[in-house]
Every structure is written in C-alpha cells, then in structure tokens.
Protein backbone atom coordinates (compact mmCIF):
# COMPACT_ATOMS: atom_id res chain seq x y z
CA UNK A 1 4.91 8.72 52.95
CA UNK A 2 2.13 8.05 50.23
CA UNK A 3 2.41 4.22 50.94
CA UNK A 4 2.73 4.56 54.53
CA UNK A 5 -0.88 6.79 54.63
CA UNK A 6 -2.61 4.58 52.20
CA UNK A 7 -1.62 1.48 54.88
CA UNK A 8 -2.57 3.85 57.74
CA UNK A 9 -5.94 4.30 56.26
CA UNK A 10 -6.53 0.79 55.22
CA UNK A 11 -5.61 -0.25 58.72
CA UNK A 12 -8.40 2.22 59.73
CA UNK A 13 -10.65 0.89 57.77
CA UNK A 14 -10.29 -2.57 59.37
CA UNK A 15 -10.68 -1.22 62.97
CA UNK A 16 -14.02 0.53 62.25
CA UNK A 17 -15.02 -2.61 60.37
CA UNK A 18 -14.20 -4.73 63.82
CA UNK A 19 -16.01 -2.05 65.74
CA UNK A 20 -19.08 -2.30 63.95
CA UNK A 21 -19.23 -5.74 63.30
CA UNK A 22 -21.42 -4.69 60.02
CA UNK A 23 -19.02 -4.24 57.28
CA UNK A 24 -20.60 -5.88 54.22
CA UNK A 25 -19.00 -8.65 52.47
CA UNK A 26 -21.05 -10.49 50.23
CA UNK A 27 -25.12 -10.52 50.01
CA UNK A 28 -27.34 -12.66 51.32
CA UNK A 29 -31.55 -13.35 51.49
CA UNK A 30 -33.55 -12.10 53.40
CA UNK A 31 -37.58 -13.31 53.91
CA UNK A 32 -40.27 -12.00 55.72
CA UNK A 33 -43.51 -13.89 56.90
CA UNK A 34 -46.36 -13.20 58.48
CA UNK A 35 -48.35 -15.77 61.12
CA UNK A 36 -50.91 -16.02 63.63
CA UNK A 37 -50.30 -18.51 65.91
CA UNK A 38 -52.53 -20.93 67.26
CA UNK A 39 -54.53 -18.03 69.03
CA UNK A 40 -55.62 -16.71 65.85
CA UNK A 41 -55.80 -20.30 63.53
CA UNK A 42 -57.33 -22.20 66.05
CA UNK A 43 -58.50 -20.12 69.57
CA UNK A 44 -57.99 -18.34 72.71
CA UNK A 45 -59.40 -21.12 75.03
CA UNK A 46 -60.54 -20.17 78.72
CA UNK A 47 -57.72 -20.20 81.13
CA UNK A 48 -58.16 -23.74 83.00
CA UNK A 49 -55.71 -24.26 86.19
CA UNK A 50 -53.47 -20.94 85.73
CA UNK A 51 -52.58 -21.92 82.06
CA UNK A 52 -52.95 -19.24 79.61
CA UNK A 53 -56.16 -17.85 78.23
CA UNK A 54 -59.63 -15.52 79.39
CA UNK A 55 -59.93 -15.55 82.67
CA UNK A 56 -63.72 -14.92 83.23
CA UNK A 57 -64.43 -18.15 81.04
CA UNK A 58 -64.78 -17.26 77.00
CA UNK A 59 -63.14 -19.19 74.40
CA UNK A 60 -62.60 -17.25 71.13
CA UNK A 61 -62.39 -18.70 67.43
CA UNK A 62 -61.79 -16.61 64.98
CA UNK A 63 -63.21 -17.46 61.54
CA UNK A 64 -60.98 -14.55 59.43
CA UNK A 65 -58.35 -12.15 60.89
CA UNK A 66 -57.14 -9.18 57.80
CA UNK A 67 -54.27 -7.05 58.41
CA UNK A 68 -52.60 -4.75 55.27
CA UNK A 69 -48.96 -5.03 55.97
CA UNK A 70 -46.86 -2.80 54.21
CA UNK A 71 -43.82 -0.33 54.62
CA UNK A 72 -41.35 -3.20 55.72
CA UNK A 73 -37.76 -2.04 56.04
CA UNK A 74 -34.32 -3.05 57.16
CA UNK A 75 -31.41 -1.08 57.61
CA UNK A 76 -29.16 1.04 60.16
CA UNK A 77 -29.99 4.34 61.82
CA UNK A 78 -28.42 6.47 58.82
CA UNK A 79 -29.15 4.01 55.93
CA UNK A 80 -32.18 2.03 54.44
CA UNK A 81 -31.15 -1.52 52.72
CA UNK A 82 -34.44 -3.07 51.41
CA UNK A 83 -37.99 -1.13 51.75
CA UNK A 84 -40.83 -3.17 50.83
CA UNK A 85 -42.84 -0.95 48.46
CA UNK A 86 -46.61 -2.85 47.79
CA UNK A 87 -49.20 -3.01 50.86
CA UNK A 88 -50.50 -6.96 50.82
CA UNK A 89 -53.92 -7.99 52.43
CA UNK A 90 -52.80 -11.21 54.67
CA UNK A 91 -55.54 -13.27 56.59
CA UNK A 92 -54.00 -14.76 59.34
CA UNK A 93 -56.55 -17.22 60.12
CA UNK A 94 -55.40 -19.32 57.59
CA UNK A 95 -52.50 -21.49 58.15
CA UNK A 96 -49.08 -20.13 58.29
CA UNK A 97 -46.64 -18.65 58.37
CA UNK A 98 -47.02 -17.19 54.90
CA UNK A 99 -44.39 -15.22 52.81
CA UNK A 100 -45.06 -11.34 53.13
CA UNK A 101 -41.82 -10.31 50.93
CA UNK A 102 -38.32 -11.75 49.85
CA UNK A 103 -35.54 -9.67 49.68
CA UNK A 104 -32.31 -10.76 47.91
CA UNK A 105 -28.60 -9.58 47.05
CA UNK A 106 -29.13 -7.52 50.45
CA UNK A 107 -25.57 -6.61 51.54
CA UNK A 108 -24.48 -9.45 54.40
CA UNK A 109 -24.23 -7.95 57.56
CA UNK A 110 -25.92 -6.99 60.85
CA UNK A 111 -28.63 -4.33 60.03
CA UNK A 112 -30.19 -3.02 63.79
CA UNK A 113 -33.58 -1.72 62.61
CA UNK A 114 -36.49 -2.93 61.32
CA UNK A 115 -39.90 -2.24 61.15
CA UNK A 116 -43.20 -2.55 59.32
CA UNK A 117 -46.30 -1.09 59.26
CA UNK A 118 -49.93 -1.93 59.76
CA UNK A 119 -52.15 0.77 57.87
CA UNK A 120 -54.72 1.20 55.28
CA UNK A 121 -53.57 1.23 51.83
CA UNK A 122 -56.01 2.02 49.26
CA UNK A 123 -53.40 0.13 46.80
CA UNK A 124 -52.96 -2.64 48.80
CA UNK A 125 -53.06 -6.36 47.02
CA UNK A 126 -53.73 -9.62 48.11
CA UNK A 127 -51.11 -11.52 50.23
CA UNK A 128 -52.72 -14.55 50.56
CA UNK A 129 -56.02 -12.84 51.58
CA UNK A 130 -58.89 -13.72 48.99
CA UNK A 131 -60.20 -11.10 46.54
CA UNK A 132 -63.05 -10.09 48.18
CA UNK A 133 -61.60 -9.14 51.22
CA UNK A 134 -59.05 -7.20 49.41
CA UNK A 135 -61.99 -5.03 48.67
CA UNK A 136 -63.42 -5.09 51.89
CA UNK A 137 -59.84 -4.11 53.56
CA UNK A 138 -59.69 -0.88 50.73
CA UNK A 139 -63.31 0.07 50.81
CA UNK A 140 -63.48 0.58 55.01
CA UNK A 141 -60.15 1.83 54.66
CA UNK A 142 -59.14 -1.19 57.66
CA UNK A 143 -55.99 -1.59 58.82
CA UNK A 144 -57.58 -4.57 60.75
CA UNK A 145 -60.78 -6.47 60.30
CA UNK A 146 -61.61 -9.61 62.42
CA UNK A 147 -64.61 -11.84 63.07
CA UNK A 148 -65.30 -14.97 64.77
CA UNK A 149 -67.50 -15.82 67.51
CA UNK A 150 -67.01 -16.50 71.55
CA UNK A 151 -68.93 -19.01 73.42
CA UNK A 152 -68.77 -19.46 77.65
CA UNK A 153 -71.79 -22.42 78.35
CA UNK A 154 -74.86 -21.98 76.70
CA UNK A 155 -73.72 -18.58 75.53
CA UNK A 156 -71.94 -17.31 72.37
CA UNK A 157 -71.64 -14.18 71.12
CA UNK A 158 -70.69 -12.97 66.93
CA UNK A 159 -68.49 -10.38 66.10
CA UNK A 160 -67.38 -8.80 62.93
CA UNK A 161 -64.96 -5.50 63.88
CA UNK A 162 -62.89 -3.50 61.45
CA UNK A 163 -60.63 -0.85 62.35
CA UNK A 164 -59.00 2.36 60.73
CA UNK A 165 -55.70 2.37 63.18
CA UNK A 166 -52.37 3.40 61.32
CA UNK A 167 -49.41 2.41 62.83
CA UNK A 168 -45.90 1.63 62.47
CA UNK A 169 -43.62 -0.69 64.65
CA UNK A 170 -40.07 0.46 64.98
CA UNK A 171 -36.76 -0.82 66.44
CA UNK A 172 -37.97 -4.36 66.69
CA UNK A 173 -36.19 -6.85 68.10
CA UNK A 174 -36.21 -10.44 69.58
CA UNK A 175 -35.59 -11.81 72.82
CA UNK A 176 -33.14 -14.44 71.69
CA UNK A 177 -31.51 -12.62 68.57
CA UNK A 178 -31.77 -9.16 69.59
CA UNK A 179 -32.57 -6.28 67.66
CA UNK A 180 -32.70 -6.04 63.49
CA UNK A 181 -31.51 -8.51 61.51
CA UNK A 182 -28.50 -10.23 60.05
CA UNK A 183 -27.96 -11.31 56.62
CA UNK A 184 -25.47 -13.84 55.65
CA UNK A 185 -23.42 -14.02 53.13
CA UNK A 186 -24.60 -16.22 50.51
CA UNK A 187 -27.61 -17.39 53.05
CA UNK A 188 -31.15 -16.91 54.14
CA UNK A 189 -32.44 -15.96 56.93
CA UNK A 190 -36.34 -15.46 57.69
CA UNK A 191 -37.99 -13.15 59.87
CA UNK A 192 -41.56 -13.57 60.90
CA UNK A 193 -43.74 -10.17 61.84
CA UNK A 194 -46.38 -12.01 64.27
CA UNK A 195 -49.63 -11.17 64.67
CA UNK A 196 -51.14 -11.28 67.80
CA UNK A 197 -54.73 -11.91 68.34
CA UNK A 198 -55.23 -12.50 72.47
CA UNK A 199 -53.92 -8.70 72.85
CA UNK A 200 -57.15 -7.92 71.21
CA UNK A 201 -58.62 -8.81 75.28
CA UNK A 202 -56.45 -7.73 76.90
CA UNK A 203 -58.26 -5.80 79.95
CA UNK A 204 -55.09 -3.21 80.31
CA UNK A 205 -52.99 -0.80 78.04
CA UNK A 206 -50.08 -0.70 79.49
CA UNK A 207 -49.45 -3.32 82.11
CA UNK A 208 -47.40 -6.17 81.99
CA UNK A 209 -49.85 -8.15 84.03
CA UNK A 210 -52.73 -7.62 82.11
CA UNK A 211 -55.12 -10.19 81.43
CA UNK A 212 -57.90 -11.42 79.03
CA UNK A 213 -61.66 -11.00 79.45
CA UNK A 214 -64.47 -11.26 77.61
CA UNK A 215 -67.76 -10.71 80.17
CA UNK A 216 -67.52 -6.80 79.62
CA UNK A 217 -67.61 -7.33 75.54
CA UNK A 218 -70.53 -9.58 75.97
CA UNK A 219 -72.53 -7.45 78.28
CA UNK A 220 -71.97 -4.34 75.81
CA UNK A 221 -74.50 -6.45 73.78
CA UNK A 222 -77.27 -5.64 75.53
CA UNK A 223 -76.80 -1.55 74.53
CA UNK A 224 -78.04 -2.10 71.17
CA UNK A 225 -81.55 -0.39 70.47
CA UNK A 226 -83.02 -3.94 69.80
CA UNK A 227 -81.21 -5.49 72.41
CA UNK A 228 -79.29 -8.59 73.13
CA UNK A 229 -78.94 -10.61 69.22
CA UNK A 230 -76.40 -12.33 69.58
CA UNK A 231 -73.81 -9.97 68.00
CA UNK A 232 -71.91 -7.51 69.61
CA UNK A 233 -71.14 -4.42 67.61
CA UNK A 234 -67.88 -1.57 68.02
CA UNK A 235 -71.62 0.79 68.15
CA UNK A 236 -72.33 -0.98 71.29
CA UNK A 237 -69.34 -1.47 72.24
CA UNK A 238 -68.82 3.02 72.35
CA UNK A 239 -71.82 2.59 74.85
CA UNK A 240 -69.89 1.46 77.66
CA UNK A 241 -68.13 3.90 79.49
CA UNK A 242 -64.96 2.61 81.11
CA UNK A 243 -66.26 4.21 84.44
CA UNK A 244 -68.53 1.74 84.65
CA UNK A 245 -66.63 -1.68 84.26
CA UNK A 246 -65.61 -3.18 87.41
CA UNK A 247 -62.09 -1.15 89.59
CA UNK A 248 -59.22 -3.04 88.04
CA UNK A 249 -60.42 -3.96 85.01
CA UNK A 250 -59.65 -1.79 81.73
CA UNK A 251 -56.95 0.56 82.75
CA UNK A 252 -55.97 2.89 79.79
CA UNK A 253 -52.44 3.53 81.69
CA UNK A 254 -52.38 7.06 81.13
CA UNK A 255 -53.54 6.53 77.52
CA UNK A 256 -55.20 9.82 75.73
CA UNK A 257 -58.55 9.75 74.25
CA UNK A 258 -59.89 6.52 75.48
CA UNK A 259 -62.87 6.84 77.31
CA UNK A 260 -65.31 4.00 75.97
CA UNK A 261 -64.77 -0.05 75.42
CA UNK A 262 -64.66 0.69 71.67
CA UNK A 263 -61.97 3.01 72.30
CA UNK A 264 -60.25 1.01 74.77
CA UNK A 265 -60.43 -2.35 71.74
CA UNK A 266 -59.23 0.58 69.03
CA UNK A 267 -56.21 0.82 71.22
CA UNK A 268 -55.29 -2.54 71.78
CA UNK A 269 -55.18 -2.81 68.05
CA UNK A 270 -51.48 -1.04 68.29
CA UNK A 271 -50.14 -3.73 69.99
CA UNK A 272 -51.18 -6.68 67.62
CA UNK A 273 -47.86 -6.44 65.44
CA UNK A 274 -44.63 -8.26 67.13
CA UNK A 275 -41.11 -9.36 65.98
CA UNK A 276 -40.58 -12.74 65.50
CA UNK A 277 -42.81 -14.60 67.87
CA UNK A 278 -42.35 -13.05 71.67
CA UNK A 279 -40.09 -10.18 70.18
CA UNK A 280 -41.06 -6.38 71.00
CA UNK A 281 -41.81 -3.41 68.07
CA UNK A 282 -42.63 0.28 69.56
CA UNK A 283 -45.85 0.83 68.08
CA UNK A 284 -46.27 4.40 66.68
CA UNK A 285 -49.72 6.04 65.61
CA UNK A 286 -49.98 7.89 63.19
C-alpha cells in the first residue's frame, strides 16, 4: 500500500504540474529595461494626414525625461520570485532601451504578475540618469520631471514640469505574450517597462479615443502675473479651470479631484508606465 500511495501522489504531482503549466525546472535570466520610444528621444510631431501625433498642430521635443523606477517584481498571486530592491533615476531621453535590473537563477517557469513602480525614492541612484539630476529627482521628491520645448509656426513654448505622483502598475501584460513573464530554463528573456511620453497630451482620462493637444497648454501661458514669456509653468497651468476649455476637450472620465489643467497633466502622469511596448499595467495611486 506504501508504494502504491507514494505512486498515487507522485502521479498527482504531475497532473497539477500539467495544470499549471508553471512547475519549475531549472532557472533561467531574467532582464528588465527601460525605453522611451521615439516620442520621447526624438518628438511627438503634429498629426499630418490622420497619422499619429497633436492634432491642433504642436510638435514636442523633449530635451530630458526622469522617472525613479523602483519596486520591480515578478511572481504568482501567492508567491514573489525576484523583487528589485534599489530605486534608479533613468532619463529616457537618452537612447535606449537601457538595463533597469537583471535577475538570474530565477526558477524557469511562467510567473503571471508583474509590476513596477514609479515613485519618489529619497534613496534612489542613478540608472543611467546623470548625477545631478539624481539630486534634482530626491530633492523635489519627483516621481517624474520632464522638459523640452513645443513649437507650432512662429511659436514655441518651454517647459520644465516635475511631479510628486506615486504609483504602482500591477498585473501587466502584453498584447502578444500575455500577462507576466516566462523564464526559461537556462535562457534569457528581457522585458522592457515603456515609458510613454505622448500620454502626457492626451486631452482625456479615460477614453480610448482620446487625442493629443497642445493649444490649451500654450494659452495657460498667458495666466502668469508677467504674462506670456515664453514658458509655461504647472502655476499657470492650476489657472485654467477645465470649465473653461472648449466641450469635448479634457474629460476627467469620472476622475476625483481634478478640476484644473495642472491637475488634469498630474493625472495623466499615471498612465506613462506600460508593459513591453503597447502592453497594459493598472496604474494604482498611492
């Protein structure tokens, strides 16, 4: 009977191995990056014959875009396999991607969670971020910090914007490879967390049709108390009341607390992070 119930269990074993298609055999690599795109390395040009870009005729080029990444981690709904412990200052303006973390003798199999956050981190180092804006990034206590300039004719506008946000981006996964990861055994594999600058315009929360303007940002220039110079501020920007932007434009979707532009840009700052190119994250504030 003893042999017969150590064979029944065994054989057990294999079936809930088969079910779950994650029993471990072996250890693999696993390495994150982090990346920008062309939006952020190069620009957001103005959308020309229904391609892609600002509708109302801005082109954006960013000249540094900071975000602390930290707190990435992979691992199964009742078990964490790799946590990346040190916060890292990453400017993805400059060319990428660029290694956030490598992971290895992480056990091979299909893991279905990951997620990372953005957040300040007072003991956050550089990535590949230079010294000085280390400091910057821990002194404003930024999650975010971006500037770069946007032109439309004879016009251009400066900006320099840093933001506080804290959030986390759960259960991500990719259209193509679906959700998590999977290490392989004796292998590699990469993930990229992708940073996405055009959300930054985007002129709704929460719709799926939402587009990207500029005209309201430039116009909040004018609010400052020595008017238009050429730079618009997140001060002028809490000036404009989103009751007063044109019907259609800058819908908050049922979003809490957002009642100015600056609050409306502080928001879209929660959707920046995504999973592997096009791949979704649920963003979570804390």
């Amino acid at each position: 009977m003893g042999g017969r119930s150590c064979a029944m269990k065994k054989w057990m074993l294999g079936l809930s191995c088969l079910g779950l298609m994650a029993c471990s055999d072996g250890a693999g690599t696993v390495t994150f990056t982090t990346y920008g795109e062309d939006y952020i390395e190069k620009e957001i040009p103005a959308a020309v014959g229904g391609e892609d870009g600002i509708v109302d005729g801005w082109t954006v080029r960013f000249s540094k875009f900071l975000v602390v990444l930290g707190e990435v981690k992979v691992g199964n709904h009742d078990e964490t396999a790799i946590e990346m412990m040190q916060a890292r200052v990453f400017d993805v303006h400059k060319p990428g991607p660029v290694v956030v973390e490598t992971f290895r003798d992480v056990p091979a199999q299909e893991w279905d969670h990951v997620s990372f956050a953005i957040a300040p981190n007072t003991n956050a180092v550089a990535g590949n971020a230079d010294a000085a804006d280390v400091t910057r990034m821990k002194d404003g206590g930024y999650s975010v910090y971006m500037e770069g300039r946007a032109t439309k004719g004879e016009q251009t506008k400066r900006f320099a914007w840093g933001f506080t946000t804290n959030t986390v981006y759960e259960h991500c996964e990719s259209p193509g490879l679906g959700a998590g990861v999977t290490v392989p055994k004796d292998g590699e594999e990469t993930v990229q967390l992708t940073i996405h600058g055009d959300h930054l315009f985007f002129d709704d929360l929460q719709s799926p049709d939402a587009q990207m303007r500029f005209d309201a940002l430039a116009a909040a220039d004018s609010m400052g108390i020595a008017g238009p110079d050429g730079e618009v501020t997140l001060e002028e920007l809490a000036a404009v009341d989103l009751t007063e932007l044109p019907a259609g434009q800058y819908g908050t979707g049922g979003v809490g607390n957002v009642q100015t532009l600056r609050d409306f840009v502080t928001a879209l700052t929660r959707n920046l992070g995504h999973y592997r190119g096009e791949g979704e994250c649920e963003p979570r504030a804390r």
